[in-house]
C-alpha atoms as a PDB file:
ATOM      1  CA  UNK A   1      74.470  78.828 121.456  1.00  0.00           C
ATOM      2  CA  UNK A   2      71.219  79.754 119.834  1.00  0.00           C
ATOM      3  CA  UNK A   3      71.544  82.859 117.093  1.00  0.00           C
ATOM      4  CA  UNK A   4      69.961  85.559 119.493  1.00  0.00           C
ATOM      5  CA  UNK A   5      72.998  84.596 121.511  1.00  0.00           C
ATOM      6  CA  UNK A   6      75.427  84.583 118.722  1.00  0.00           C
ATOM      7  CA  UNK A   7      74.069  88.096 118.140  1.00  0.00           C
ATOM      8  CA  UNK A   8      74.086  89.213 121.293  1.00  0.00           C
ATOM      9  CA  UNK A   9      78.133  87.688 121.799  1.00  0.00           C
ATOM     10  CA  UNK A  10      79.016  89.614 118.366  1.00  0.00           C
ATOM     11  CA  UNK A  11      77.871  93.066 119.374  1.00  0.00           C
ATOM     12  CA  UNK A  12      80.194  92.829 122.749  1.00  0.00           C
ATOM     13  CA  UNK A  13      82.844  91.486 120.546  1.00  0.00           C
ATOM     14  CA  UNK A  14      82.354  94.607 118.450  1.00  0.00           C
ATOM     15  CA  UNK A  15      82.649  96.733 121.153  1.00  0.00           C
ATOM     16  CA  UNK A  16      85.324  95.359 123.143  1.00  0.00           C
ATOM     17  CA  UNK A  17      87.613  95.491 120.026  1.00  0.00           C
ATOM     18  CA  UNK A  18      86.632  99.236 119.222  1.00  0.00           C
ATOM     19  CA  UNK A  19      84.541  98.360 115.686  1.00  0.00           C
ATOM     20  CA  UNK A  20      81.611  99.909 117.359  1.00  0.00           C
ATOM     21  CA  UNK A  21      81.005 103.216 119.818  1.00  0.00           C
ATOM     22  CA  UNK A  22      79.040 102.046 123.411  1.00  0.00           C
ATOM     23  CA  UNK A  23      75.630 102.896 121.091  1.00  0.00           C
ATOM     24  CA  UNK A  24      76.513 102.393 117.604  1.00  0.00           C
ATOM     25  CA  UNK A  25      77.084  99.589 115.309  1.00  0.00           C
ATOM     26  CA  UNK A  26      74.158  96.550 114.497  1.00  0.00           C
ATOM     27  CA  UNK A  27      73.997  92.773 113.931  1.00  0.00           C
ATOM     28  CA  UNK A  28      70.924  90.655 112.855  1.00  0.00           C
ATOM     29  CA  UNK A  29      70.440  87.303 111.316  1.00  0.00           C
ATOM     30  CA  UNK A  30      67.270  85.737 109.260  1.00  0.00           C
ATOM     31  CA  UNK A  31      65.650  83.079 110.506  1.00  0.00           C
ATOM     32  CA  UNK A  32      62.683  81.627 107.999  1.00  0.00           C
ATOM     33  CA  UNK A  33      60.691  84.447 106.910  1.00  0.00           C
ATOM     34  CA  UNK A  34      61.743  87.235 109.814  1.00  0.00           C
ATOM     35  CA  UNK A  35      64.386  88.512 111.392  1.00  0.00           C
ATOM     36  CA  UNK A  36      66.096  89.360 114.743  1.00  0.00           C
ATOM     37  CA  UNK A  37      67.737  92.334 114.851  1.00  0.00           C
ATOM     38  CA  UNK A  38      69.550  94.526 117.674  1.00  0.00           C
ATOM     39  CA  UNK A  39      67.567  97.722 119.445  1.00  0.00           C
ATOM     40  CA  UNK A  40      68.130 101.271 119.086  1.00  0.00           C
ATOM     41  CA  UNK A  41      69.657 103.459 121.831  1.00  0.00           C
ATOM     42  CA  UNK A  42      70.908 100.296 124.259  1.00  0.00           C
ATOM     43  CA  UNK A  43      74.343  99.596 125.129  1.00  0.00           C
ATOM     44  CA  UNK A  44      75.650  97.167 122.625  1.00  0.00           C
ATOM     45  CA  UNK A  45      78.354  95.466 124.723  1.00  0.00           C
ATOM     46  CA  UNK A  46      75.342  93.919 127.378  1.00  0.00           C
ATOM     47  CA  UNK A  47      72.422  93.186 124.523  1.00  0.00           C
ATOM     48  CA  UNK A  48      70.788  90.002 126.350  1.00  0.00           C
ATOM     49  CA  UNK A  49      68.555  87.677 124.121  1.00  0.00           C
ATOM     50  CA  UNK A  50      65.383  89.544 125.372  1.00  0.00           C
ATOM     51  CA  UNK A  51      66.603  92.640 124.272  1.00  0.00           C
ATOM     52  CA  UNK A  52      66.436  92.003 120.189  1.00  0.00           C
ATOM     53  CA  UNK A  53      63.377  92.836 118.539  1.00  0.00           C
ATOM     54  CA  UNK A  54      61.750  90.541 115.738  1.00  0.00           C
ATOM     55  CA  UNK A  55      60.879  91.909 112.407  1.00  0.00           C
ATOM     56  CA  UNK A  56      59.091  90.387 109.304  1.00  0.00           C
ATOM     57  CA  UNK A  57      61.136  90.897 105.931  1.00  0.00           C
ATOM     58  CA  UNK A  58      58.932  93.559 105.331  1.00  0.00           C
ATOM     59  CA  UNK A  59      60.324  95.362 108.758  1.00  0.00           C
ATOM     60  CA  UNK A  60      56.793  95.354 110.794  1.00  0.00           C
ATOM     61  CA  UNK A  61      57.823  94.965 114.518  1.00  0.00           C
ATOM     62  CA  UNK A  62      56.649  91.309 115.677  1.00  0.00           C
ATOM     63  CA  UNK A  63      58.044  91.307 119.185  1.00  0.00           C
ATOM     64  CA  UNK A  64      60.351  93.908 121.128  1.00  0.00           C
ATOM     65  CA  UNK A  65      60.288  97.765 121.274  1.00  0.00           C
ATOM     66  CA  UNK A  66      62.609 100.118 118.945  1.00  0.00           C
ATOM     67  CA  UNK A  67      65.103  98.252 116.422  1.00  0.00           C
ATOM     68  CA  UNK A  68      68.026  99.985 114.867  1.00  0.00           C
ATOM     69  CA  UNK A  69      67.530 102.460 112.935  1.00  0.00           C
ATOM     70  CA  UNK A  70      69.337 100.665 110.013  1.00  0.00           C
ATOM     71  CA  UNK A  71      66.906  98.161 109.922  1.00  0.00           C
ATOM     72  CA  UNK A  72      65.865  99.212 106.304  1.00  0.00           C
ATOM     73  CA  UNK A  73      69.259  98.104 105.623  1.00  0.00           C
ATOM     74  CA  UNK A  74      69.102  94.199 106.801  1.00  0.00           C
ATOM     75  CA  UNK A  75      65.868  94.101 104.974  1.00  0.00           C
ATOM     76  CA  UNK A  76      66.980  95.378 102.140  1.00  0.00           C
ATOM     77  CA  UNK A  77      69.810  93.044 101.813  1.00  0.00           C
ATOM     78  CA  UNK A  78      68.043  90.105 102.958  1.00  0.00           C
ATOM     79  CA  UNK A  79      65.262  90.624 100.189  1.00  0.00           C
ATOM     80  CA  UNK A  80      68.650  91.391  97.765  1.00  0.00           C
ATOM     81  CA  UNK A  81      70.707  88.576  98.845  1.00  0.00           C
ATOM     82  CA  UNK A  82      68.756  84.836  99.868  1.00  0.00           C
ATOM     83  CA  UNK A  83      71.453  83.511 100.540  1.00  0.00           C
ATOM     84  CA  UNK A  84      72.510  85.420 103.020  1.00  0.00           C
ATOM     85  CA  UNK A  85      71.585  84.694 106.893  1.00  0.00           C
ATOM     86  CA  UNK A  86      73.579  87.288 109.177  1.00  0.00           C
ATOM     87  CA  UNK A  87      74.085  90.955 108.964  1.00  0.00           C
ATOM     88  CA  UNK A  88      76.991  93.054 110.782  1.00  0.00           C
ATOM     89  CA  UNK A  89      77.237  96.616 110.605  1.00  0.00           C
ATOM     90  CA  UNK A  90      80.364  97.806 112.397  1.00  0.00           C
ATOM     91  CA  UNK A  91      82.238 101.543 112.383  1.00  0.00           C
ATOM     92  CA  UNK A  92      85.803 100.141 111.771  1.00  0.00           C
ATOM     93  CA  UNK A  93      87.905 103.683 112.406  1.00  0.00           C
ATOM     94  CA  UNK A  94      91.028 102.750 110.873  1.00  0.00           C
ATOM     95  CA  UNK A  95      89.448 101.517 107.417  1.00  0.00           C
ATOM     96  CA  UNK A  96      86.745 104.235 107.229  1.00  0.00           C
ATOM     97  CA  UNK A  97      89.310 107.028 107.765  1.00  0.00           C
ATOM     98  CA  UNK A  98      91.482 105.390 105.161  1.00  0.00           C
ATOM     99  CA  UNK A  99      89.086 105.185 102.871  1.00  0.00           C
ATOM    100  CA  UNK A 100      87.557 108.631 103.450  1.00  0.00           C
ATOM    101  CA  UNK A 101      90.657 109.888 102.147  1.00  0.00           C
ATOM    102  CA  UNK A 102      90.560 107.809  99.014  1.00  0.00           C
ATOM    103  CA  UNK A 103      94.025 107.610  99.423  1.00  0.00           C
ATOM    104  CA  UNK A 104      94.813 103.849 100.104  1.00  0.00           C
ATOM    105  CA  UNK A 105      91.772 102.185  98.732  1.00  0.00           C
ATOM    106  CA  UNK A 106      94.360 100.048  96.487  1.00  0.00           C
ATOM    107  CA  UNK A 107      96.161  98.786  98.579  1.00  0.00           C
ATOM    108  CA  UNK A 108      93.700  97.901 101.046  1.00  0.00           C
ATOM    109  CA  UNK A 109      92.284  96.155  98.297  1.00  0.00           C
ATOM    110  CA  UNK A 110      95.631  93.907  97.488  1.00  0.00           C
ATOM    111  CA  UNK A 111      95.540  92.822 101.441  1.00  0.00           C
ATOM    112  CA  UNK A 112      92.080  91.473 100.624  1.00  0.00           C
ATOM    113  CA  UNK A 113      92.911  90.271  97.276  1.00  0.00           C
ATOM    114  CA  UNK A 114      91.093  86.080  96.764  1.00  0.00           C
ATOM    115  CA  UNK A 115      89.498  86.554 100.263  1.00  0.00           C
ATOM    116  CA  UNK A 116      86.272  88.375 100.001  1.00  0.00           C
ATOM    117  CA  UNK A 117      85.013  91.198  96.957  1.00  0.00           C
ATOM    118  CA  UNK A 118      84.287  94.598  98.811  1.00  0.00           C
ATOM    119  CA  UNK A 119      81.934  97.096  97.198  1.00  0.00           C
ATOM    120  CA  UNK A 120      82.009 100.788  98.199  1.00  0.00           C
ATOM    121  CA  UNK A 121      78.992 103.054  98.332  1.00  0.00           C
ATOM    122  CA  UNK A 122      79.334 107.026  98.603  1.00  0.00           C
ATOM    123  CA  UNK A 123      78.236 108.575 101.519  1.00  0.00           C
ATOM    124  CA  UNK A 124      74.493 108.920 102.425  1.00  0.00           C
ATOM    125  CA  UNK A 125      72.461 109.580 105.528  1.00  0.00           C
ATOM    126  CA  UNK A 126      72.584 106.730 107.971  1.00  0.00           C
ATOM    127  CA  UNK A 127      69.203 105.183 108.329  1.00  0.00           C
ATOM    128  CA  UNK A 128      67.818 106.346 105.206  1.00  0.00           C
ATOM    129  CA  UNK A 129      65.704 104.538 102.439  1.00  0.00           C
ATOM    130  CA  UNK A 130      68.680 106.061 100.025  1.00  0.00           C
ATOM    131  CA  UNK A 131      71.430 103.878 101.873  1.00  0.00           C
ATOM    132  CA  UNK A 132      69.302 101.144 102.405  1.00  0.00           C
ATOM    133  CA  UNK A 133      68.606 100.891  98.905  1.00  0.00           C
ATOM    134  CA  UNK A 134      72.407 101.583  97.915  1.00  0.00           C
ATOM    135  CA  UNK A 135      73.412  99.120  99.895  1.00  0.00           C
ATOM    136  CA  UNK A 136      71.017  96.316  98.979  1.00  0.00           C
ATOM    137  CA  UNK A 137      72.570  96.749  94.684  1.00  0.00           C
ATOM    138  CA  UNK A 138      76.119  96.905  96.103  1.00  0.00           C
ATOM    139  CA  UNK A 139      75.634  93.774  97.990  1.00  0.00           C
ATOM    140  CA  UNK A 140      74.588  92.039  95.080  1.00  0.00           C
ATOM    141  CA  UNK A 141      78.643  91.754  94.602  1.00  0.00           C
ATOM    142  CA  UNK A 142      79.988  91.772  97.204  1.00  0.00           C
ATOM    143  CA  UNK A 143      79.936  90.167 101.017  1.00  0.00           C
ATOM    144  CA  UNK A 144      81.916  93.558 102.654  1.00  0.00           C
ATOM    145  CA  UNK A 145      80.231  97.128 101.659  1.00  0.00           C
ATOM    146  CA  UNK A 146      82.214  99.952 102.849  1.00  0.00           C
ATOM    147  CA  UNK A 147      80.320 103.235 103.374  1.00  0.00           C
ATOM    148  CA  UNK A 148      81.963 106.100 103.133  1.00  0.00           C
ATOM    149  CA  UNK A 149      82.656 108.294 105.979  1.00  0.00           C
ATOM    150  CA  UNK A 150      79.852 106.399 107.530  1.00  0.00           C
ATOM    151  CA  UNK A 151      81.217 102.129 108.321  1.00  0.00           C
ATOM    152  CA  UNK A 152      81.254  98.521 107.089  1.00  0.00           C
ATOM    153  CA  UNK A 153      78.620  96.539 106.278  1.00  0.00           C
ATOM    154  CA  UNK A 154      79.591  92.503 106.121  1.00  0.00           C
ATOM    155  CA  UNK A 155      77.539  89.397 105.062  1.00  0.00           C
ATOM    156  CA  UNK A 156      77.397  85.821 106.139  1.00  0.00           C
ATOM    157  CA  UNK A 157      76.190  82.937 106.866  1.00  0.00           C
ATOM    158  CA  UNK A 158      76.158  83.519 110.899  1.00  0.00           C
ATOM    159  CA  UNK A 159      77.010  86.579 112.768  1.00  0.00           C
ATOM    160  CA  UNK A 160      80.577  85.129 113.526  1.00  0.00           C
ATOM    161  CA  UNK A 161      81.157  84.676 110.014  1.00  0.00           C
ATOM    162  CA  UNK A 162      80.293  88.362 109.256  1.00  0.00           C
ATOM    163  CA  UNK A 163      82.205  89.010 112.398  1.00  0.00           C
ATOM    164  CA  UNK A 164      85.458  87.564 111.138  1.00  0.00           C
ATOM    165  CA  UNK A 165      85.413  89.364 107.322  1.00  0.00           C
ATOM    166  CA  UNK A 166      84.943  92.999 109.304  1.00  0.00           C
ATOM    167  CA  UNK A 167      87.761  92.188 111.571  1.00  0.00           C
ATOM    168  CA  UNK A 168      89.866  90.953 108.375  1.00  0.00           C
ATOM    169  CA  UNK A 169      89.121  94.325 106.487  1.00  0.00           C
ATOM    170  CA  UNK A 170      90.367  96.184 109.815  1.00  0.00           C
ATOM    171  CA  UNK A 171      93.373  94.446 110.139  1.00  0.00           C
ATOM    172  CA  UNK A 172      94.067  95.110 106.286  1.00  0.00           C
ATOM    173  CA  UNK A 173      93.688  98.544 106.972  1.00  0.00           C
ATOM    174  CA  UNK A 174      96.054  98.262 109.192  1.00  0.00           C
ATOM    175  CA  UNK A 175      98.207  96.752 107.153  1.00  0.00           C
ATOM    176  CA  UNK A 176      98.101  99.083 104.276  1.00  0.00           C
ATOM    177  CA  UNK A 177      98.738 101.767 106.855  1.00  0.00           C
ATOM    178  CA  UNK A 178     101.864 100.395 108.125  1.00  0.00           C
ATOM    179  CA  UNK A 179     103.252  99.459 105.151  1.00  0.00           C
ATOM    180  CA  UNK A 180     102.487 102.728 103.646  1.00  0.00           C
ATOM    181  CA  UNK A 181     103.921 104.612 106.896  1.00  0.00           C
ATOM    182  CA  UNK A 182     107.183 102.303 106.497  1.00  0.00           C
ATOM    183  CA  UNK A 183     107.375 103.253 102.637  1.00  0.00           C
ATOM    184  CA  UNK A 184     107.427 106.987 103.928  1.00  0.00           C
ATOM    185  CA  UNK A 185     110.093 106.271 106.576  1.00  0.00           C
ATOM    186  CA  UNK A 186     112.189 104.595 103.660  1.00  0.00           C
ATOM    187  CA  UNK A 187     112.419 107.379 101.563  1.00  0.00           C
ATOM    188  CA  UNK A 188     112.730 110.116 104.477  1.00  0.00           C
ATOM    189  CA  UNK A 189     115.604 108.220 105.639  1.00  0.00           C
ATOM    190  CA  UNK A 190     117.177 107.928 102.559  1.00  0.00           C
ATOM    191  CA  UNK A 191     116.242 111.487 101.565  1.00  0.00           C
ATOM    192  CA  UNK A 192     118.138 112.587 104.692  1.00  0.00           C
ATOM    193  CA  UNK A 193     120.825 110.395 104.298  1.00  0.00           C
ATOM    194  CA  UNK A 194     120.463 108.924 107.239  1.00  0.00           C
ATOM    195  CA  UNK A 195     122.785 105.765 108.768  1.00  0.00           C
ATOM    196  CA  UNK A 196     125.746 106.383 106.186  1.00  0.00           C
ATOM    197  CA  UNK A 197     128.531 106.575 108.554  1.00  0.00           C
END
């Protein structure tokens, strides 16, 4: 599979496990001195190859029609981090409601703990030279951004790599959530002195 396809086979990944609305979300990857990056306003579960558009680093349009409109974004990061080749920007619902409550951002954290450093940026307009720019320093230290309110932002080598640490945040989302709902069942049931005869 060439990496148009790869980025074509993320997106409907994306999609199909509900990281992404039918328009939203973005993946591109660098190859040499441009990049190929998904189009604005197109279904993202049935991208075909033909359907990417081609920018240079400098995000001038080489081939294709209208790309994402978080395109500042790749080329920020790519011009921030060299050694990074693939780009996924996913809207995650369970780990950008926890964390625009602020409220389980630690233990989210210990779920992820020796797998991958995650960086959080406040919330700014999507598409904008501001979070583009934000984005690019936070990535600096860390492969998984977080933007508040707003979605997750994950580096790799290949789209399937970045793929794999979004899905990994979710499911520690997840996780924190449970746990924290089970905590709260604990103490309600032992508040109430429930099963004691």
């Amino acid at each position: 599979m060439d990496i148009k396809e790869e980025i074509c086979l993320v997106m409907k990944l994306l999609y199909e496990r509900g990281l992404i609305p039918s328009l939203g979300g973005n993946v591109s990857s660098k190859v040499g001195n441009y990049l190929w990056i998904t189009p604005s306003s197109k279904f993202k579960a049935n991208l075909t190859p033909e359907d990417l558009v081609k920018l240079s680093l400098d995000g001038k349009i080489i081939q294709g029609s209208k790309p994402s409109r978080e395109w500042r974004m790749h080329v920020a990061i790519y011009r921030s981090r060299v050694d990074i080749y693939s780009i996924v920007h996913a809207h995650n619902p369970l780990t950008v409601g926890l964390y625009s409550s602020q409220g389980l951002e630690g233990m989210i954290m210990e779920f992820l703990k020796g797998l991958t450093k995650v960086s959080i940026v406040p919330e700014l307009p999507a598409g904008s030279k501001e979070l583009a720019s934000a984005v690019a320093e936070a990535s600096k230290e860390a492969d998984l951004i977080i933007l508040r309110g707003h979605g997750i932002v994950s580096l790799g080598k290949s789209p399937l790599e970045a793929l794999n640490k979004v899905e990994v945040l979710e499911m520690a989302s997840l996780s924190a959530l449970t746990s924290s709902i089970a905590k709260a069942m604990s103490w309600i049931h032992r508040l109430m002195g429930w099963g004691k005869g």
